[in-house]
C-alpha atoms as a PDB file:
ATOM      1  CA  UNK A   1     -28.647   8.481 -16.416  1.00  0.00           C
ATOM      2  CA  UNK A   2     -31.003  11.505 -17.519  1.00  0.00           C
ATOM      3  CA  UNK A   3     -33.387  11.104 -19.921  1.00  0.00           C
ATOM      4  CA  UNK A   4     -36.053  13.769 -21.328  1.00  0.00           C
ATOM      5  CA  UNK A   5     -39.429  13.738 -20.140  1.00  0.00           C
ATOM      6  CA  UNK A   6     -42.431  14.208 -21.988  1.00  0.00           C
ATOM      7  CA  UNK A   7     -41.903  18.550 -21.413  1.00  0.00           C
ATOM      8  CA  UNK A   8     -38.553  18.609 -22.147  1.00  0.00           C
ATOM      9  CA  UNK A   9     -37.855  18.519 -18.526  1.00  0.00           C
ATOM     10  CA  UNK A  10     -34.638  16.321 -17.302  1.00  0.00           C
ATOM     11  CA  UNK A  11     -35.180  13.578 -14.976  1.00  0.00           C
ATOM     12  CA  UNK A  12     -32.926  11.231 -13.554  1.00  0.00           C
ATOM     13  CA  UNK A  13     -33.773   7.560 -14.162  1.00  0.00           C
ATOM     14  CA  UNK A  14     -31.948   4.224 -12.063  1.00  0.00           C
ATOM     15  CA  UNK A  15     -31.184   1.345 -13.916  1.00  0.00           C
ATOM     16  CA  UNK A  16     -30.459  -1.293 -11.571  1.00  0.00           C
ATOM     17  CA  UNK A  17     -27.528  -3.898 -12.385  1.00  0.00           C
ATOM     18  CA  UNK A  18     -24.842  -5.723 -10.741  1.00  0.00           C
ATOM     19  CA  UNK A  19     -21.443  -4.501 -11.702  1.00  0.00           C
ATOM     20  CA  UNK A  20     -18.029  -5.137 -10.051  1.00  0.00           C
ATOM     21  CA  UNK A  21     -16.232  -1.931  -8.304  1.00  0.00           C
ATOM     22  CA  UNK A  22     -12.651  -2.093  -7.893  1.00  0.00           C
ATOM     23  CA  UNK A  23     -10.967   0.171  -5.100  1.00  0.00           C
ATOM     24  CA  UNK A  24      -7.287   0.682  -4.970  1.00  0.00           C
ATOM     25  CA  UNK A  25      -6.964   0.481  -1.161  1.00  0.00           C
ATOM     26  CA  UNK A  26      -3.414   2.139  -1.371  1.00  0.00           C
ATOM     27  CA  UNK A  27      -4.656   5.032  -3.329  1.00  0.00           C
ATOM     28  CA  UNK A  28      -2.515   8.072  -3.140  1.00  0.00           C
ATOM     29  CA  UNK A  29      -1.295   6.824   0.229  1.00  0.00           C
ATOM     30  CA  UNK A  30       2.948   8.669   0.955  1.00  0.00           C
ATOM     31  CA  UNK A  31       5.055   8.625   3.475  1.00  0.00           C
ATOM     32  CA  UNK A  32       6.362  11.932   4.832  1.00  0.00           C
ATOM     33  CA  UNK A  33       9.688  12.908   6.820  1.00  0.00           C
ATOM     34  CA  UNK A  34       8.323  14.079  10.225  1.00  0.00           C
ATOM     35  CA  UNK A  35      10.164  17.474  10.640  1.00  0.00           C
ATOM     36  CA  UNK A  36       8.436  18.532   6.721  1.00  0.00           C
ATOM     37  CA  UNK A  37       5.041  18.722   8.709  1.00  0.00           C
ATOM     38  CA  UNK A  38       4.300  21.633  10.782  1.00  0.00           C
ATOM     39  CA  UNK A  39       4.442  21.447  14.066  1.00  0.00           C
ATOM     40  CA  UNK A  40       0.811  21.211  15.839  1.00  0.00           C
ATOM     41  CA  UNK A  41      -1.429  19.784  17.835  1.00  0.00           C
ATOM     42  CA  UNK A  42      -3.700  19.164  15.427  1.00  0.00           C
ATOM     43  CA  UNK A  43      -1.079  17.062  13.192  1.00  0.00           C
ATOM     44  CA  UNK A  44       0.114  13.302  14.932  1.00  0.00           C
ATOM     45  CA  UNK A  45       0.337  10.808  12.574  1.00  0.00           C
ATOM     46  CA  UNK A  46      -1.060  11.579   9.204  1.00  0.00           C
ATOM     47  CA  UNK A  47      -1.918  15.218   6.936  1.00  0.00           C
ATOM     48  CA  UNK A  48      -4.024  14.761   3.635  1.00  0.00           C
ATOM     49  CA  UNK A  49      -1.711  16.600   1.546  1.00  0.00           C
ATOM     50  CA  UNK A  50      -3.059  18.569  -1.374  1.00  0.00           C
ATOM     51  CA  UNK A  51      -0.865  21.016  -4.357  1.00  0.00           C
ATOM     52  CA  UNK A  52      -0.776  20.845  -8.059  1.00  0.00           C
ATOM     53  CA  UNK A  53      -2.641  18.256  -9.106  1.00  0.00           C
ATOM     54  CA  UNK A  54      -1.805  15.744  -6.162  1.00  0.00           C
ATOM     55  CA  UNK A  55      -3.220  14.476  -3.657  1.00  0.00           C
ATOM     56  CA  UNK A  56      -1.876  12.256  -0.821  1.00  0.00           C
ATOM     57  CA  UNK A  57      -2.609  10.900   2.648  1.00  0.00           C
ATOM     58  CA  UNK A  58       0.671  11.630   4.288  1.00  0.00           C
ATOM     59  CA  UNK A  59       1.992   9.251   7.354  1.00  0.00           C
ATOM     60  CA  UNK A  60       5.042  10.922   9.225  1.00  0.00           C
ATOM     61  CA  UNK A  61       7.922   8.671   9.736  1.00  0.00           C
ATOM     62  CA  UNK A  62      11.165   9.018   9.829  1.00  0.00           C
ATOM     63  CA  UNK A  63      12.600   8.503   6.208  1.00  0.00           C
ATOM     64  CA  UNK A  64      15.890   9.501   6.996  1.00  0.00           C
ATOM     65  CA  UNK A  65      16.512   7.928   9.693  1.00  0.00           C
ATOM     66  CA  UNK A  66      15.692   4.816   7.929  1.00  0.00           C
ATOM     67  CA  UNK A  67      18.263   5.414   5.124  1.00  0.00           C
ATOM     68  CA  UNK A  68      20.638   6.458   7.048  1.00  0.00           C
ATOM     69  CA  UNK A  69      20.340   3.301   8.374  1.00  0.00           C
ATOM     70  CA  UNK A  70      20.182   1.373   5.932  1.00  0.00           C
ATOM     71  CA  UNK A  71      23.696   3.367   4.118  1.00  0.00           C
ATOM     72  CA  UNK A  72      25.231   1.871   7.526  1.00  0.00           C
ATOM     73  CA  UNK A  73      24.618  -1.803   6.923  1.00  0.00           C
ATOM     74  CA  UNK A  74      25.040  -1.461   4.005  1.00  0.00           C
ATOM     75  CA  UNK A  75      28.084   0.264   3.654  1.00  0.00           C
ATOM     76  CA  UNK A  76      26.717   2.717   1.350  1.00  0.00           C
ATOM     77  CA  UNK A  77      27.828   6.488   1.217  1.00  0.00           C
ATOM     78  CA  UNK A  78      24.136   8.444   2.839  1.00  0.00           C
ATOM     79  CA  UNK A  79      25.248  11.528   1.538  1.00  0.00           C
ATOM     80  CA  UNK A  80      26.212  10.964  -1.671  1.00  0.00           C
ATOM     81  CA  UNK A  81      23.966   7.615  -2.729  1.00  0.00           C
ATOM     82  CA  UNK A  82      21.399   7.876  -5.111  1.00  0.00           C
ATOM     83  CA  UNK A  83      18.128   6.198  -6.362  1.00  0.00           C
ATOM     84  CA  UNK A  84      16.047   6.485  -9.432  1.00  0.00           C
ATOM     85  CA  UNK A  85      12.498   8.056  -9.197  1.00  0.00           C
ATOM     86  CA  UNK A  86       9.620   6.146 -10.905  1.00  0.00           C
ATOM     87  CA  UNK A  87      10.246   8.542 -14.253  1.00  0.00           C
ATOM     88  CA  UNK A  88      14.291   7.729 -14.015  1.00  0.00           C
ATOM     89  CA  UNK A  89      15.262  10.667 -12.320  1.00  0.00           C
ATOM     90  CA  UNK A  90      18.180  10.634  -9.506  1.00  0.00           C
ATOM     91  CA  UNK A  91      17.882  11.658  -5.876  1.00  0.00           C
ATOM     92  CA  UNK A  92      20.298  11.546  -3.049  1.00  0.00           C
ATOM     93  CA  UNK A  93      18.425   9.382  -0.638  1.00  0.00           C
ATOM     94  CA  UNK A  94      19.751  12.120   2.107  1.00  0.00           C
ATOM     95  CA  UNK A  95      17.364  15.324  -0.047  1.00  0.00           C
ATOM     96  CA  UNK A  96      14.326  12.386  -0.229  1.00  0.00           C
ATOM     97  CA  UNK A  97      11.286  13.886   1.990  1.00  0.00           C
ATOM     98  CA  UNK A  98       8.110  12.195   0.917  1.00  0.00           C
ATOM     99  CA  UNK A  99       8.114   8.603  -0.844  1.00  0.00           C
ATOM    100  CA  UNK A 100       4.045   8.429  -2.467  1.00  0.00           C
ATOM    101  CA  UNK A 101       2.217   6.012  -4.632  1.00  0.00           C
ATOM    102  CA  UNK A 102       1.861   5.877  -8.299  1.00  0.00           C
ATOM    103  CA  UNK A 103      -1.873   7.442  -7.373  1.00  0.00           C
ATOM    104  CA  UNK A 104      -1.242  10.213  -6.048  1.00  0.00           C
ATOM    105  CA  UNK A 105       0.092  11.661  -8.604  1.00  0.00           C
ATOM    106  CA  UNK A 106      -3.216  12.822 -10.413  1.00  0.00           C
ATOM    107  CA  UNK A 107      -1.597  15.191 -12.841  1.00  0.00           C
ATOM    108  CA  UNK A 108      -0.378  11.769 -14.871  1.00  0.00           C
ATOM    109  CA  UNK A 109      -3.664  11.835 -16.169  1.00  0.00           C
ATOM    110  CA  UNK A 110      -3.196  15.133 -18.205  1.00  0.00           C
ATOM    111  CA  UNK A 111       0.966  13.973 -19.213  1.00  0.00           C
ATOM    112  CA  UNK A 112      -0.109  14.749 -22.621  1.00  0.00           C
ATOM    113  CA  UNK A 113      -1.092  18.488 -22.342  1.00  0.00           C
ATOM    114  CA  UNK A 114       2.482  18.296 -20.063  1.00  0.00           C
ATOM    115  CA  UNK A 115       5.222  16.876 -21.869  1.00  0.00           C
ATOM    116  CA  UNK A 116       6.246  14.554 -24.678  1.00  0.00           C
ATOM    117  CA  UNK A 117       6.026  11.853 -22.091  1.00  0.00           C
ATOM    118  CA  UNK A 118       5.859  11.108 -18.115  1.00  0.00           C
ATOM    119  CA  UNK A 119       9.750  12.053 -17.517  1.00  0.00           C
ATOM    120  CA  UNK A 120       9.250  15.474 -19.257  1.00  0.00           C
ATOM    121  CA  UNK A 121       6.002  15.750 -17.633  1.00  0.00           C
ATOM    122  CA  UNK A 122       6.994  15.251 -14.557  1.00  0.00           C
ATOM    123  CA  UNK A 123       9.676  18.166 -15.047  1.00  0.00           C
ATOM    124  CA  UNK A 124       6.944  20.606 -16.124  1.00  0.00           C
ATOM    125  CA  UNK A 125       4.882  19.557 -12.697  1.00  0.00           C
ATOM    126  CA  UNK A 126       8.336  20.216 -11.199  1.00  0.00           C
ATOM    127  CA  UNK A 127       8.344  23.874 -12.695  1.00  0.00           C
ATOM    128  CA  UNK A 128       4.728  24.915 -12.193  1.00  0.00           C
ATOM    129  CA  UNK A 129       5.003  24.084  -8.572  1.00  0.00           C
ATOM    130  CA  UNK A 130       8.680  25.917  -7.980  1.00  0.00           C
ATOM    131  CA  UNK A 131       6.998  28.914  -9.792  1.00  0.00           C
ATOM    132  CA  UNK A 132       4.047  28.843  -7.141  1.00  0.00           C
ATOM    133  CA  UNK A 133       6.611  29.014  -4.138  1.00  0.00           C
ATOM    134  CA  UNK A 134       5.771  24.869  -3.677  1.00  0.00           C
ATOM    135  CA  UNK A 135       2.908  25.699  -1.238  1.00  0.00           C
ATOM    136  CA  UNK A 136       0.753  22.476  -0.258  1.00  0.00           C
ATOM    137  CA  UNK A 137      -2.430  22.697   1.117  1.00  0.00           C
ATOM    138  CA  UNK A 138      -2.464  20.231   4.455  1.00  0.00           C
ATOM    139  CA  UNK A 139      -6.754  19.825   3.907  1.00  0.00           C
ATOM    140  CA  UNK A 140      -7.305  17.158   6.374  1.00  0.00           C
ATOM    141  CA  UNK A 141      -5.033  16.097   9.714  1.00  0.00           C
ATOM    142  CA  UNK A 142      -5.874  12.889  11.957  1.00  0.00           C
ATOM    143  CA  UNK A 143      -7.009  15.519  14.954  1.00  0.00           C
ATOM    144  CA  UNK A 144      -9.295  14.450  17.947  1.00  0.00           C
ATOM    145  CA  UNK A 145     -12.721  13.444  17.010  1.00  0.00           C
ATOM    146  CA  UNK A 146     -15.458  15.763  17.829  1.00  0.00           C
ATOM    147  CA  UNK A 147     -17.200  12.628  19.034  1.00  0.00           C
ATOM    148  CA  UNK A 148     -15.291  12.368  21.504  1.00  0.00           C
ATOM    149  CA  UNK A 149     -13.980   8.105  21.817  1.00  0.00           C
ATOM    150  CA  UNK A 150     -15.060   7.704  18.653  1.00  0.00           C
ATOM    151  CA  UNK A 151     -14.973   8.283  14.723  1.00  0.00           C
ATOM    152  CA  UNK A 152     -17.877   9.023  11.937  1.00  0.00           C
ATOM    153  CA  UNK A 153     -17.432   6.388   9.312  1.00  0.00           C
ATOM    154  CA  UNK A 154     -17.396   7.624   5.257  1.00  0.00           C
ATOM    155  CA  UNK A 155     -18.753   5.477   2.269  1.00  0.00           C
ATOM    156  CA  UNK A 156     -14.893   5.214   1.668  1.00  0.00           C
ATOM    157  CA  UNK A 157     -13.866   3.200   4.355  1.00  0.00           C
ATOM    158  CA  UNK A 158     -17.343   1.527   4.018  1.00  0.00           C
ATOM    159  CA  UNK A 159     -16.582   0.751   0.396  1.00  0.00           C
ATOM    160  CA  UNK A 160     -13.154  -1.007   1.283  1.00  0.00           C
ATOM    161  CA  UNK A 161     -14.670  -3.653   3.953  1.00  0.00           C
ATOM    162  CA  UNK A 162     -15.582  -7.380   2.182  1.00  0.00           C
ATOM    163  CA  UNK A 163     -19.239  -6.762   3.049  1.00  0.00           C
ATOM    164  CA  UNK A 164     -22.632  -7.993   2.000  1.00  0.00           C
ATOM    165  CA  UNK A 165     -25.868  -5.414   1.843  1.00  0.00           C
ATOM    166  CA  UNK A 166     -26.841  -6.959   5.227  1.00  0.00           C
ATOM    167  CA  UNK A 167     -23.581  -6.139   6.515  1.00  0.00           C
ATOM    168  CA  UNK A 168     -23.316  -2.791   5.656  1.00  0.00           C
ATOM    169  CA  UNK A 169     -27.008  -2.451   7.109  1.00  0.00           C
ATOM    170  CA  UNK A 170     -25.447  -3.893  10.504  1.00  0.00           C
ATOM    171  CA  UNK A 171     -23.086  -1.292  10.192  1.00  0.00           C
ATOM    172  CA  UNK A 172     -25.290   2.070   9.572  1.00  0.00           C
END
């Protein structure tokens, strides 16, 4: 909070209360078809994936091998099955690259300036990022630690442990 001091001069003041903080520990989590990633050394398991108003820690995996897969106990047809998206579009499973939470998607939060609702939204997002050449921005890869064995902790991964102050004084 800022409040005025006596010259007109802002000051921050800190009124302490208990409050309850929710984290989403699944926030904008995706999984990502292996061979979409470029290839380095710096890239094993995971890229936090940036573009367009989204935002993403992507895991590779192997998507398509898992659907095609599944088409084969299934006795579905892999190159011509589809699925609905979460705004009721189709895909072919076989053209399906990246599978992401709900949180990810950041530009939701603006669907009004976008479209009449999500589903026409979602087509504008579509468009905008098309027009740009659909360049994502890989901002973050799980790459050796300059520590060496180990890794620095963040106030994020601090924030998602079930832990008392004197915990979290244990742990700095």
């Amino acid at each position: 909070m800022v409040a005025e001091g006596n010259e007109g001069d802002k000051h921050c003041v800190v009124e302490r209360m208990n409050t309850k903080v929710k984290n989403t520990l699944w926030d904008g989590m995706a999984l990502i078809e292996a061979g979409v990633l470029p290839k380095s050394k710096h890239i094993n398991g995971m890229a936090l994936l940036r573009g367009h108003m989204f935002k993403a820690c992507a895991f590779k995996s192997n998507i398509q091998l898992f659907f095609r897969n599944w088409c084969e106990k299934t006795g579905n047809n892999y190159d011509s099955y589809e699925i609905l998206d979460m705004f009721e579009n189709p895909h072919r499973l076989k053209d399906i690259k990246m599978i992401t939470t709900d949180n990810a998607v950041k530009w939701k939060k603006f669907q009004s300036l976008m479209g009449a609702d999500l589903s026409s939204a979602f087509r504008y997002w579509c468009d905008r990022v098309n027009a740009d050449g659909s360049v994502w921005g890989i901002v973050k890869t799980d790459h050796p630690s300059k520590l060496g064995e180990v890794q620095q902790m963040s106030y994020q991964m601090v924030n998602t442990l079930p832990c008392t102050e004197d915990d979290v004084r244990r742990i700095a």
